[in-house]
C-alpha atoms as a PDB file:
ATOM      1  CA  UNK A   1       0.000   0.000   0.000  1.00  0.00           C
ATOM      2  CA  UNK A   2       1.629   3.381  -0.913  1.00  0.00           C
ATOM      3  CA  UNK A   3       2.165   5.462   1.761  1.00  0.00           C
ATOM      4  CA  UNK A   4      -0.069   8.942   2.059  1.00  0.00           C
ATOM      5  CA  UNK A   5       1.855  12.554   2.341  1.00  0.00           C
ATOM      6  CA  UNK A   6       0.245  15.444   3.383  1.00  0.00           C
ATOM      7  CA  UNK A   7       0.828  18.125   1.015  1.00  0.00           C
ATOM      8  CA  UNK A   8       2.522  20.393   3.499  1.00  0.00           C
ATOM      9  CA  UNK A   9       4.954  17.475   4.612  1.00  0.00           C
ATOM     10  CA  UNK A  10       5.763  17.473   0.737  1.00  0.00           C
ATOM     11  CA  UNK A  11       5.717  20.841   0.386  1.00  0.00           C
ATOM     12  CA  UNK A  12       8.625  21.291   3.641  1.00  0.00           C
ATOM     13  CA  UNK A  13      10.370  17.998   1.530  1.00  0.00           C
ATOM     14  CA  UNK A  14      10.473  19.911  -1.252  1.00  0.00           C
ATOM     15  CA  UNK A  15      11.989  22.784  -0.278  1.00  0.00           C
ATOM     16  CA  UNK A  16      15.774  23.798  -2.006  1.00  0.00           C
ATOM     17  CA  UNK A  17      17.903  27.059  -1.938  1.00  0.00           C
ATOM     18  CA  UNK A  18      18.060  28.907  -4.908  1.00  0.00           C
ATOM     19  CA  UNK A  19      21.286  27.557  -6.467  1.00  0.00           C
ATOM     20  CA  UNK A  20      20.007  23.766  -5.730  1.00  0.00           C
ATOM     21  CA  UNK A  21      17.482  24.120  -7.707  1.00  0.00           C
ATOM     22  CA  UNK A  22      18.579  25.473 -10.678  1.00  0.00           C
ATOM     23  CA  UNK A  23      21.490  23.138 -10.582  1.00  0.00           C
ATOM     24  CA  UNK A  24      18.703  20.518 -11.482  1.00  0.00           C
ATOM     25  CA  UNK A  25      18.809  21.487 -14.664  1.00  0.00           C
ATOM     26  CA  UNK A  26      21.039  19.469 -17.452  1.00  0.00           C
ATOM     27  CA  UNK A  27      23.015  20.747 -20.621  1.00  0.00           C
ATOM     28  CA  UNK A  28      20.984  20.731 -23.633  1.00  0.00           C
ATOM     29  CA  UNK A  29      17.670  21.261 -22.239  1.00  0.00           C
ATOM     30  CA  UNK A  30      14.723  23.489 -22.666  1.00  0.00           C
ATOM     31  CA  UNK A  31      13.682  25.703 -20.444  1.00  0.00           C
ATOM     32  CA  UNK A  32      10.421  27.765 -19.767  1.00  0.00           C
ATOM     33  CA  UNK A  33      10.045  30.601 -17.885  1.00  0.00           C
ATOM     34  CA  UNK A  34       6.989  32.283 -16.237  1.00  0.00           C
ATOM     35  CA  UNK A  35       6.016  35.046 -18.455  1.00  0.00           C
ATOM     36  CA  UNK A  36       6.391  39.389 -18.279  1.00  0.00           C
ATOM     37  CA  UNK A  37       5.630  40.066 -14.545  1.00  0.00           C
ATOM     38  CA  UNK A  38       5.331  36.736 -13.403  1.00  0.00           C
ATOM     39  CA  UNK A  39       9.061  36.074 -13.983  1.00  0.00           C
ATOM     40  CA  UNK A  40      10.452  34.448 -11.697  1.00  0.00           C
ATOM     41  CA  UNK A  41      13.118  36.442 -11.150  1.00  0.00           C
ATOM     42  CA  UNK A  42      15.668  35.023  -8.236  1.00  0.00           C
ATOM     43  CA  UNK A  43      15.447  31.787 -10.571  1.00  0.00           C
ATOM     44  CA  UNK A  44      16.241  33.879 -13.427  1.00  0.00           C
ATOM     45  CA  UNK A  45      19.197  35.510 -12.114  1.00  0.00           C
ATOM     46  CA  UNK A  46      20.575  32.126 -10.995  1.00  0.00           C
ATOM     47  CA  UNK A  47      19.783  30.525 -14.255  1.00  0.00           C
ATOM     48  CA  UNK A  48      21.948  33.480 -16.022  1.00  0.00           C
ATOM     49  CA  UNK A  49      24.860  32.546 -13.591  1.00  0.00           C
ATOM     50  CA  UNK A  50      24.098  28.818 -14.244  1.00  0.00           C
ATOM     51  CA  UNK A  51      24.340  29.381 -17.722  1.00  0.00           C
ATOM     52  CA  UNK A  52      28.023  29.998 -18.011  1.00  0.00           C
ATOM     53  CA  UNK A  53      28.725  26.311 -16.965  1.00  0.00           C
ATOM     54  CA  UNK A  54      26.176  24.879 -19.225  1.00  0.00           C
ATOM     55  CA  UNK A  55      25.543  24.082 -22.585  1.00  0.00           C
ATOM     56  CA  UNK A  56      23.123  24.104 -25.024  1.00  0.00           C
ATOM     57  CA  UNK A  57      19.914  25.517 -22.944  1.00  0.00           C
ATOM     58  CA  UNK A  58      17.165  27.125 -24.592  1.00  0.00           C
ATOM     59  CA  UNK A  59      14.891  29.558 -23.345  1.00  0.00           C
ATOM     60  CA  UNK A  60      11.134  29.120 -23.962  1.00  0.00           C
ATOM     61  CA  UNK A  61       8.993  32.165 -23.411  1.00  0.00           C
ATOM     62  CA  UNK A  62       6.446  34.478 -24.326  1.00  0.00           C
ATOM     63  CA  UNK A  63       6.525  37.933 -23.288  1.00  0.00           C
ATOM     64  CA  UNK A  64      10.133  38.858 -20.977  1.00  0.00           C
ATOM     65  CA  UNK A  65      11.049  42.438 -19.499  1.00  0.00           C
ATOM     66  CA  UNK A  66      14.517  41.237 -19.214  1.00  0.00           C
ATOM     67  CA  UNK A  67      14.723  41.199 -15.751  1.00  0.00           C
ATOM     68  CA  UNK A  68      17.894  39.266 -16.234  1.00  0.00           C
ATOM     69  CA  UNK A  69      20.490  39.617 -19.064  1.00  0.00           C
ATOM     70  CA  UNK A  70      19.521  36.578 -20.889  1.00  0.00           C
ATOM     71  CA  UNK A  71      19.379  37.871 -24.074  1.00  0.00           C
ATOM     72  CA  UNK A  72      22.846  39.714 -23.572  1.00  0.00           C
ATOM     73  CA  UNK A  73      24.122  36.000 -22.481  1.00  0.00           C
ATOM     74  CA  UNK A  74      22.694  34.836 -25.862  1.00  0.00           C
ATOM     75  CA  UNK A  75      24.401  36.986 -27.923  1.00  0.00           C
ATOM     76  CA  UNK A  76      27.754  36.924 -25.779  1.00  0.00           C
ATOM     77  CA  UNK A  77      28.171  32.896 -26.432  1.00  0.00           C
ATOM     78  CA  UNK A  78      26.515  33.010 -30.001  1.00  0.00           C
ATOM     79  CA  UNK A  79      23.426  30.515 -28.987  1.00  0.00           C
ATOM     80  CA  UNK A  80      25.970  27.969 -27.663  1.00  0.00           C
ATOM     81  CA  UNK A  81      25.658  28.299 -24.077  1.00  0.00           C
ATOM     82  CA  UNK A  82      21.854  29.587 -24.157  1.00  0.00           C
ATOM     83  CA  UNK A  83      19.650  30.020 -26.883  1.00  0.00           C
ATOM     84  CA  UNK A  84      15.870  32.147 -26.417  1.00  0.00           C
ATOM     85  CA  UNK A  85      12.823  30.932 -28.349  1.00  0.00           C
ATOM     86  CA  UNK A  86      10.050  33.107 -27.818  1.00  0.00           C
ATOM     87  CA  UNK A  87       6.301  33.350 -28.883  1.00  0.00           C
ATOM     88  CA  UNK A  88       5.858  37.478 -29.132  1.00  0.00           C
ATOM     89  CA  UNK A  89       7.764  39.414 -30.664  1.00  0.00           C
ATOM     90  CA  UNK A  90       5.814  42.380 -29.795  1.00  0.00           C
ATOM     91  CA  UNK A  91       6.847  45.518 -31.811  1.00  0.00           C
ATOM     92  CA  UNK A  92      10.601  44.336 -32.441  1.00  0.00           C
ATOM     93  CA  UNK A  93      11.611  44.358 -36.244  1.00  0.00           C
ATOM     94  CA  UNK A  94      13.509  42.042 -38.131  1.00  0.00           C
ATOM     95  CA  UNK A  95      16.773  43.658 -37.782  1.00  0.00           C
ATOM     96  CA  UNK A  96      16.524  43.769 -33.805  1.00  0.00           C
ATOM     97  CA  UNK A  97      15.060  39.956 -33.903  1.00  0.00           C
ATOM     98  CA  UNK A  98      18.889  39.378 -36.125  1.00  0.00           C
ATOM     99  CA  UNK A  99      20.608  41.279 -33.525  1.00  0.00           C
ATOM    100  CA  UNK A 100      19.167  39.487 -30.372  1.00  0.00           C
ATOM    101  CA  UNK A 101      19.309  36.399 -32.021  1.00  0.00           C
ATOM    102  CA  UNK A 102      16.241  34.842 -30.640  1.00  0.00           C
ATOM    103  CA  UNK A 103      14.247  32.727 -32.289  1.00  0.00           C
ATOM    104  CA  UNK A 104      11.047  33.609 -33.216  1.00  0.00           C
ATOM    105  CA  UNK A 105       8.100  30.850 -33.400  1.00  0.00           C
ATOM    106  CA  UNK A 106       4.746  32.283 -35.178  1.00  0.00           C
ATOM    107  CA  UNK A 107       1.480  30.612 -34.157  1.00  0.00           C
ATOM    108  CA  UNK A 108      -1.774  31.631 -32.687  1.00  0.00           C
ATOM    109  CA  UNK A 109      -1.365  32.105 -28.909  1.00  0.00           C
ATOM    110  CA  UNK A 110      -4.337  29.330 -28.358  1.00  0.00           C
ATOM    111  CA  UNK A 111      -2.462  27.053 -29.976  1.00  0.00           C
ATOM    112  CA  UNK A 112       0.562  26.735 -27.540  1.00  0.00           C
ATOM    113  CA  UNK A 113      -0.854  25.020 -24.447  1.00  0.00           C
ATOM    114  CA  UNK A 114      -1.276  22.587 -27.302  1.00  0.00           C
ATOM    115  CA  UNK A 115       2.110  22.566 -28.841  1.00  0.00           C
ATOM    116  CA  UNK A 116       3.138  21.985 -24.823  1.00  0.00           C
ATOM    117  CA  UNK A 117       1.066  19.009 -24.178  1.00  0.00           C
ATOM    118  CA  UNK A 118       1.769  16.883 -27.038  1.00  0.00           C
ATOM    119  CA  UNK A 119       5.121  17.417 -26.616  1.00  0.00           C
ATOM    120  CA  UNK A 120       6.114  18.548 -30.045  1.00  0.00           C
ATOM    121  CA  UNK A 121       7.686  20.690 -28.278  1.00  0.00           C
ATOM    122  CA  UNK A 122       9.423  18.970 -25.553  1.00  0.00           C
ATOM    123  CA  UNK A 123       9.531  21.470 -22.017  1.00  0.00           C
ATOM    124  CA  UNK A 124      11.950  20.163 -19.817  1.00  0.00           C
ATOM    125  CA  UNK A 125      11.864  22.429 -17.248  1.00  0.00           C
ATOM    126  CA  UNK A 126       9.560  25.005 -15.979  1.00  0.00           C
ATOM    127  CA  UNK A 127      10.575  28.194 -13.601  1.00  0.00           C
ATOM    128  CA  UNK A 128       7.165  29.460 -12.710  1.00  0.00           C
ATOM    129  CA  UNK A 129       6.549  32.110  -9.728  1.00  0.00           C
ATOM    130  CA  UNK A 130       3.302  31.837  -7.876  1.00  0.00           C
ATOM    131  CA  UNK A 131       1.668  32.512  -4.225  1.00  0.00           C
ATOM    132  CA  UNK A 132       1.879  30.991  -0.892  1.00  0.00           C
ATOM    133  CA  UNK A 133      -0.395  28.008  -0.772  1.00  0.00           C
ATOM    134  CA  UNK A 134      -3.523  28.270   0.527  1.00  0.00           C
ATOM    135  CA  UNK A 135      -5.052  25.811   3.292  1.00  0.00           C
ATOM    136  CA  UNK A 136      -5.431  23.143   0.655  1.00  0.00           C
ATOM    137  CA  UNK A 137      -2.148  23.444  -0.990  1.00  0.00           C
ATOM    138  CA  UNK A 138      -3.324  25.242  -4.116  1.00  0.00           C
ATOM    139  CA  UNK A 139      -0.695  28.304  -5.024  1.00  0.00           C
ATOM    140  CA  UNK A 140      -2.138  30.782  -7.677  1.00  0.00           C
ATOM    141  CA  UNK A 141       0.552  31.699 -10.874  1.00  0.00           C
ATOM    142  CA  UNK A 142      -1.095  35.395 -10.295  1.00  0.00           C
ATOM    143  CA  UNK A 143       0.017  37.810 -13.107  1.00  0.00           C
ATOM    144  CA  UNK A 144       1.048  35.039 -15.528  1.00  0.00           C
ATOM    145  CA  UNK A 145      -0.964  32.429 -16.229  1.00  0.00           C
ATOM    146  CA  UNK A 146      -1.440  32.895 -20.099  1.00  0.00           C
ATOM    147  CA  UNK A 147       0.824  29.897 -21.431  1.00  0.00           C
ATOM    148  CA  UNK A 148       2.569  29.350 -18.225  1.00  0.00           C
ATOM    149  CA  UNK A 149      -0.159  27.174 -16.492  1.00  0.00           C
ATOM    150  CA  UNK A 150       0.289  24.567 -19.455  1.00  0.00           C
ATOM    151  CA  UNK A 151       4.298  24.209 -19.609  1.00  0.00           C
ATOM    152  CA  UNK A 152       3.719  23.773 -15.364  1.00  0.00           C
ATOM    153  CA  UNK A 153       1.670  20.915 -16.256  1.00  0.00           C
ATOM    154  CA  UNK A 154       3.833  19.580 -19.286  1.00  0.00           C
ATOM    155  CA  UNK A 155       7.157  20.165 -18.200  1.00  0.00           C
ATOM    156  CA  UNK A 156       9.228  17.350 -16.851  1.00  0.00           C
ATOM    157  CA  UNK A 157      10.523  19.345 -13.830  1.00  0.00           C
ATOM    158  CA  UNK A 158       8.476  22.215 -12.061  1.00  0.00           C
ATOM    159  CA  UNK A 159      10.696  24.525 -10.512  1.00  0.00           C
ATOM    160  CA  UNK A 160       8.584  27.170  -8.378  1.00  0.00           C
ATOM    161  CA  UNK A 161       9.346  30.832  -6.615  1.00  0.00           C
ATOM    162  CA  UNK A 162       7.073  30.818  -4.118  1.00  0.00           C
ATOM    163  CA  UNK A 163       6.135  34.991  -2.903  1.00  0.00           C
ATOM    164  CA  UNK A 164       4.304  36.286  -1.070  1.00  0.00           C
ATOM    165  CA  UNK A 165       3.952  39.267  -3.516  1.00  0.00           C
ATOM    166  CA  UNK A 166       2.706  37.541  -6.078  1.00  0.00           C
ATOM    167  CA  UNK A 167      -1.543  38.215  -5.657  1.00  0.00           C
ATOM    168  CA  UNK A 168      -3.342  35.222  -5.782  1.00  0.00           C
ATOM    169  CA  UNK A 169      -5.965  35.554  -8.140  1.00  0.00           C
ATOM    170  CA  UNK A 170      -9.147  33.151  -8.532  1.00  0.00           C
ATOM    171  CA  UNK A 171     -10.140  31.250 -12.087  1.00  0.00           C
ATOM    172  CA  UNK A 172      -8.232  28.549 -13.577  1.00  0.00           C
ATOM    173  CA  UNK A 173      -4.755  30.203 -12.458  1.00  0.00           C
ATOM    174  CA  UNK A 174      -3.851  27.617  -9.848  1.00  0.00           C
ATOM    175  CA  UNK A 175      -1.086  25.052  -9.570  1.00  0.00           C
ATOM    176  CA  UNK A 176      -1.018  22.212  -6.637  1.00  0.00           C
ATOM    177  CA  UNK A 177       1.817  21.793  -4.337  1.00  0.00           C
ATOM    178  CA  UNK A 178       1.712  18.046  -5.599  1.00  0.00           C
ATOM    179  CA  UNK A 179       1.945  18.998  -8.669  1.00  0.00           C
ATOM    180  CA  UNK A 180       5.330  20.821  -8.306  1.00  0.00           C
ATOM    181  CA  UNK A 181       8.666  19.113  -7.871  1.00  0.00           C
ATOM    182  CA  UNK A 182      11.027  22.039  -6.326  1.00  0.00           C
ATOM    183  CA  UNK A 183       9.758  24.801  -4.029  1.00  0.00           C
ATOM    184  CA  UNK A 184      11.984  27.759  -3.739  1.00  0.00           C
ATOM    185  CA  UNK A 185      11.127  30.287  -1.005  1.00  0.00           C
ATOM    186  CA  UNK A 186      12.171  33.962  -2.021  1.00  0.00           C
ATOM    187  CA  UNK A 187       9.935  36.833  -1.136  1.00  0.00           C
ATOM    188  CA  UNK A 188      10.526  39.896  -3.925  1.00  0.00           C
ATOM    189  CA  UNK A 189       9.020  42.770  -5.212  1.00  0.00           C
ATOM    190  CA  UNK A 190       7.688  41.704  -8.798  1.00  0.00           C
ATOM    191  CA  UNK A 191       8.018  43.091 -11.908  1.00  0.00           C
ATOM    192  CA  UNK A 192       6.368  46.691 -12.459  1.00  0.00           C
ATOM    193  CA  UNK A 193       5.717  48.268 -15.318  1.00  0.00           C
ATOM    194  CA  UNK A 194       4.730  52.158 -15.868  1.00  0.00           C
ATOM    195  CA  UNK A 195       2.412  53.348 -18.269  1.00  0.00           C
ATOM    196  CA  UNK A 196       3.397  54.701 -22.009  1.00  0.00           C
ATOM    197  CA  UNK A 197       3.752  58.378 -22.503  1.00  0.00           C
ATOM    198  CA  UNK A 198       1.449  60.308 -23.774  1.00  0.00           C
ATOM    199  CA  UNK A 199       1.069  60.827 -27.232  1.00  0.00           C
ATOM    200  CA  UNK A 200      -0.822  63.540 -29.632  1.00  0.00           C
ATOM    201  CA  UNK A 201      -1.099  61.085 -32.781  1.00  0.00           C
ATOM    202  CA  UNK A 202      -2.092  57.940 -30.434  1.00  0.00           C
ATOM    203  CA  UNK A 203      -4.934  60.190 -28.400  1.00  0.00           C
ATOM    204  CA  UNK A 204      -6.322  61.164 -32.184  1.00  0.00           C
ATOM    205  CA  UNK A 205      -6.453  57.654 -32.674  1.00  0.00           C
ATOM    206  CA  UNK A 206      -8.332  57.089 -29.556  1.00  0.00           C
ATOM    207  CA  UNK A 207     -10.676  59.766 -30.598  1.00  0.00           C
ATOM    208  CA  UNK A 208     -11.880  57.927 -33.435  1.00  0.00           C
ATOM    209  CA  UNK A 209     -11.966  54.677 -32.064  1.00  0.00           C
ATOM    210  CA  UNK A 210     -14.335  55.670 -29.264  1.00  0.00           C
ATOM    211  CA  UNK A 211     -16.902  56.185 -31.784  1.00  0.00           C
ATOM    212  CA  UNK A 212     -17.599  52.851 -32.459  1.00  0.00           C
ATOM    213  CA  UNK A 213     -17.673  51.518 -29.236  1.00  0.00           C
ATOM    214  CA  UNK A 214     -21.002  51.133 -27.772  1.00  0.00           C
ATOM    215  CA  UNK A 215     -22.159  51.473 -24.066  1.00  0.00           C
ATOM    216  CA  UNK A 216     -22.050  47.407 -22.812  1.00  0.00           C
ATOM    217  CA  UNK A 217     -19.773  46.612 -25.136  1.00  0.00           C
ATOM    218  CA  UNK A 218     -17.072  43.469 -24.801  1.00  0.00           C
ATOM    219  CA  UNK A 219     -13.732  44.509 -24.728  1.00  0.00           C
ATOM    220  CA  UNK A 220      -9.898  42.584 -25.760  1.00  0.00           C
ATOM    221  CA  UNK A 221      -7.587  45.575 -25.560  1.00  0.00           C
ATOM    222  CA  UNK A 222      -3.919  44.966 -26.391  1.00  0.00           C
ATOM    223  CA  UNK A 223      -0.718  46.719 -24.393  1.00  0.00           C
ATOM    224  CA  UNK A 224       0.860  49.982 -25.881  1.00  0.00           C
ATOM    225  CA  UNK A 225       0.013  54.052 -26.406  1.00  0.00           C
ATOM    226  CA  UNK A 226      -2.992  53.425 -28.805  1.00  0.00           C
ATOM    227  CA  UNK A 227      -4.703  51.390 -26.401  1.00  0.00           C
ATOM    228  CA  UNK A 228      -4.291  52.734 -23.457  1.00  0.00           C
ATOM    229  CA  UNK A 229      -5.457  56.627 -24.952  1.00  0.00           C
ATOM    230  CA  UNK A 230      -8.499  54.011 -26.340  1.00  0.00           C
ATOM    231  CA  UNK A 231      -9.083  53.747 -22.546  1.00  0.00           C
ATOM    232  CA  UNK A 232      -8.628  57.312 -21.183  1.00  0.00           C
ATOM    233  CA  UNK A 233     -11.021  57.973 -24.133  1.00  0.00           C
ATOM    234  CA  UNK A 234     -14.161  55.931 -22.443  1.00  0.00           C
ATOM    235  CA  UNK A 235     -14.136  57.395 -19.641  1.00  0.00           C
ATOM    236  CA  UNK A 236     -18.018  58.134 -19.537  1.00  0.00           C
ATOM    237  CA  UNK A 237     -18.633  54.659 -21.323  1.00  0.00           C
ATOM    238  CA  UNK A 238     -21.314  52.724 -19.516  1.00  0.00           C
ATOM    239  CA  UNK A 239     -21.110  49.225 -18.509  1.00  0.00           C
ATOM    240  CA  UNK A 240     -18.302  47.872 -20.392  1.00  0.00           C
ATOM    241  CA  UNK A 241     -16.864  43.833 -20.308  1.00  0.00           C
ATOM    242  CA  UNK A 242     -13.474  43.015 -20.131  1.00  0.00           C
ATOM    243  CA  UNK A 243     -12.172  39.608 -22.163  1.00  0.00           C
ATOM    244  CA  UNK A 244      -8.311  40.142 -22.766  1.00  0.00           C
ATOM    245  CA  UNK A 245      -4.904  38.778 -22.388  1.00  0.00           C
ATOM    246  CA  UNK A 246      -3.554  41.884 -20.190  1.00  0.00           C
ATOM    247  CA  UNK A 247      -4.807  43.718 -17.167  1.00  0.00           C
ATOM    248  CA  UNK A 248      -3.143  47.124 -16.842  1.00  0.00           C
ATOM    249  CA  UNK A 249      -3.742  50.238 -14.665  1.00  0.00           C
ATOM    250  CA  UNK A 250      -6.099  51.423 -17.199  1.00  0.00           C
ATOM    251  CA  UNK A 251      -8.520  49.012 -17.003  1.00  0.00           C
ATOM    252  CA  UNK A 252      -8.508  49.158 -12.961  1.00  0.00           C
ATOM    253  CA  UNK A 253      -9.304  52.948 -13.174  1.00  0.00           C
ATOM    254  CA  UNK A 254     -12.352  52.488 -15.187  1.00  0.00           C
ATOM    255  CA  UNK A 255     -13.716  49.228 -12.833  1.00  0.00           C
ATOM    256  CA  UNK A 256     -13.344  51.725 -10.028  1.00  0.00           C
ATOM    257  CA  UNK A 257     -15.051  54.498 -12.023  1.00  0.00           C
ATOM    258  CA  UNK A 258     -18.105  52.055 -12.589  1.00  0.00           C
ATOM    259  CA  UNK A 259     -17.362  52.602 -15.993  1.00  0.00           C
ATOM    260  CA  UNK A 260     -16.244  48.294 -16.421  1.00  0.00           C
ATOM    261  CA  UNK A 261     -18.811  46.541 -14.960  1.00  0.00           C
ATOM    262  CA  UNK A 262     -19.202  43.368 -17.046  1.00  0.00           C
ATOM    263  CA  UNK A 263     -23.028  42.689 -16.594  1.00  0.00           C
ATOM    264  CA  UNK A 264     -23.754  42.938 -20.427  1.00  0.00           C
ATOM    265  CA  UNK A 265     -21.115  40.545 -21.489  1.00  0.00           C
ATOM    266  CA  UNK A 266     -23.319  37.545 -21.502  1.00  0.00           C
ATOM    267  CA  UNK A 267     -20.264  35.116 -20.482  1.00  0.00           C
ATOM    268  CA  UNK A 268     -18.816  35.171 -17.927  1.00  0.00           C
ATOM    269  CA  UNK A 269     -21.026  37.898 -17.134  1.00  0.00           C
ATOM    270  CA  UNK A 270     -19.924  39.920 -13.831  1.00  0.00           C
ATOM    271  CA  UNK A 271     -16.569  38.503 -14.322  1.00  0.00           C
ATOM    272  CA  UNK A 272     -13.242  40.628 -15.817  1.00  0.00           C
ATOM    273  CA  UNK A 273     -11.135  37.785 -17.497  1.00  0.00           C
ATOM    274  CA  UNK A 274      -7.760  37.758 -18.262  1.00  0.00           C
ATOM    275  CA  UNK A 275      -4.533  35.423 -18.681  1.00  0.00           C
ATOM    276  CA  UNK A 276      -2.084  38.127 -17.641  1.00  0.00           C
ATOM    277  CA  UNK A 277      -1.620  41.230 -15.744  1.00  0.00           C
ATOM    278  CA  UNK A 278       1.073  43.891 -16.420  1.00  0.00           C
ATOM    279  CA  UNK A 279       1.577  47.362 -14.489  1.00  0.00           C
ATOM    280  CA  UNK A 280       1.527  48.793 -11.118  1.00  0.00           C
ATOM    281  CA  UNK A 281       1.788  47.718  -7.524  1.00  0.00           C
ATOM    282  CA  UNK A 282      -1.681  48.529  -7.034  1.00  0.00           C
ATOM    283  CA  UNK A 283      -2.877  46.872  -9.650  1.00  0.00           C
ATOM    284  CA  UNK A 284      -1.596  43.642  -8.511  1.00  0.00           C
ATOM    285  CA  UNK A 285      -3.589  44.485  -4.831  1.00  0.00           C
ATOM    286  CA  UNK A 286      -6.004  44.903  -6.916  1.00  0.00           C
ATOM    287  CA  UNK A 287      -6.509  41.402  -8.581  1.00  0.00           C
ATOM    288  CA  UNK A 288      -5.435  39.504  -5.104  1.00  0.00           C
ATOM    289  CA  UNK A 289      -8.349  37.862  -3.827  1.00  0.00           C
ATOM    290  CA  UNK A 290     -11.302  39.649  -5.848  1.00  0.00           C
ATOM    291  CA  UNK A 291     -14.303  37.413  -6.920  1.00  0.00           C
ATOM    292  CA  UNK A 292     -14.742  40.010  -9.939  1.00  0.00           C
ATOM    293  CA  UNK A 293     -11.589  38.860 -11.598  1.00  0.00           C
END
């Protein structure tokens, strides 16, 4: 008969210092990490150091602030030490892709929890960042769940940061302490990022834009000027739905204004959904524990 462990026994077994658990990982293997402001970065860092005595690594992510010099690493040993593979390319151009050398992988962003699970292509390890467990042992991925909930449950190892800044945030964004293999402990202030200046051409934009947007209207608003004048712009909407891959400040200002209220969206109605969250310290109190979200 196996024997039954609690998952906080587990969860104390499991437990490694930085450095021991990003000496798990071998030459040659492929690597995920947690995406934008979910990075985990004290794994991150340690992974950069890690990388001048290994060889062969790739990098698998989707969005990165470059917490840590990874790219810089890249370029230094010419893809041999470390290699990055990434799904967005955001508003790079071809000549910046050639000088970063990364490699760039078009598909649809639905398609990649996919492209995970079947393995064609192969994650070997997955640096993830999420929240204290709660009373059950479930620890929320927070700001990042987009693709990084499917590479937790695909990749061979599951490396996690566990802090206590990262919000824990309700939907299918949670990961089981059984279901992880290393815990690291490191409490850190996470990723911020502040909003886009202002601009004259992007608010004109914005202006026009607004006219076709009705009151109760269902929104998916990317990152970047254009959108977030779009936002300033509906200020006096009514009853607007959110249905989008990023949260941002802008979209908090207008829940508190009443002017996002999500009752007309017809499903999910009352909720805001999301698979990521990018911008301010408040906005990450925000999300933490609201039933809205």
């Amino acid at each position: 008969m196996a024997k039954f462990t609690y998952w906080a026994d587990s969860y104390l077994e499991k437990r490694r210092s930085v450095r021991e658990a990003v000496d798990l990982i071998q030459p040659g293997q492929r690597v995920f990490i947690g995406s934008s402001c979910g990075e985990p970065q004290a794994l991150v860092r340690e992974l950069a150091n890690a990388s001048e005595r290994c060889t062969g690594l790739e990098v698998v992510r989707l969005m990165a602030l470059e917490s840590a010099p990874l790219t810089l690493i890249a370029n230094k040993t010419k893809g041999q030490n470390l290699s990055i593979r990434s799904f967005y390319s955001g508003s790079g151009k071809p000549k910046s892709i050639a000088r970063n050398k990364r490699f760039i992988t078009p598909l649809n962003l639905s398609a990649v929890p996919r492209l995970f699970r079947s393995r064609l292509l192969h994650v070997h390890v997955a640096l993830v960042q999420v929240s204290p467990p709660d009373d059950f042992g479930w620890m929320s991925l927070g700001v990042s769940v987009d693709i990084t909930l499917a590479a937790a449950q695909s990749a061979d190892l599951v490396i996690a940061q566990v802090n206590p800044k990262m919000p824990r945030v309700l939907g299918r964004s949670v990961i089981h302490v059984n279901e992880v293999d290393i815990i690291v402990e490191q409490e850190e202030p996470l990723i911020t990022a502040r909003a886009t200046p202002e601009s004259e051409s992007a608010n004109k934009i914005a202006g026009h834009i607004k006219r076709f947007i009705e009151d109760g209207s269902t929104l998916q608003i990317s990152l970047g000027t254009s959108p977030q004048a779009v936002l300033l712009a509906l200020s006096e909407a009514n009853d607007l739905g959110i249905h989008t891959q990023y949260l941002t400040d802008d979209i908090m200002h207008l829940v508190s204004r009443g002017v996002i209220t999500n009752r007309e969206k017809g499903f999910n109605a009352g909720k805001l959904i999301a698979s990521s969250a990018i911008g301010s310290e408040e906005l990450y109190e925000f999300l933490n524990d609201n039933p809205g979200i």
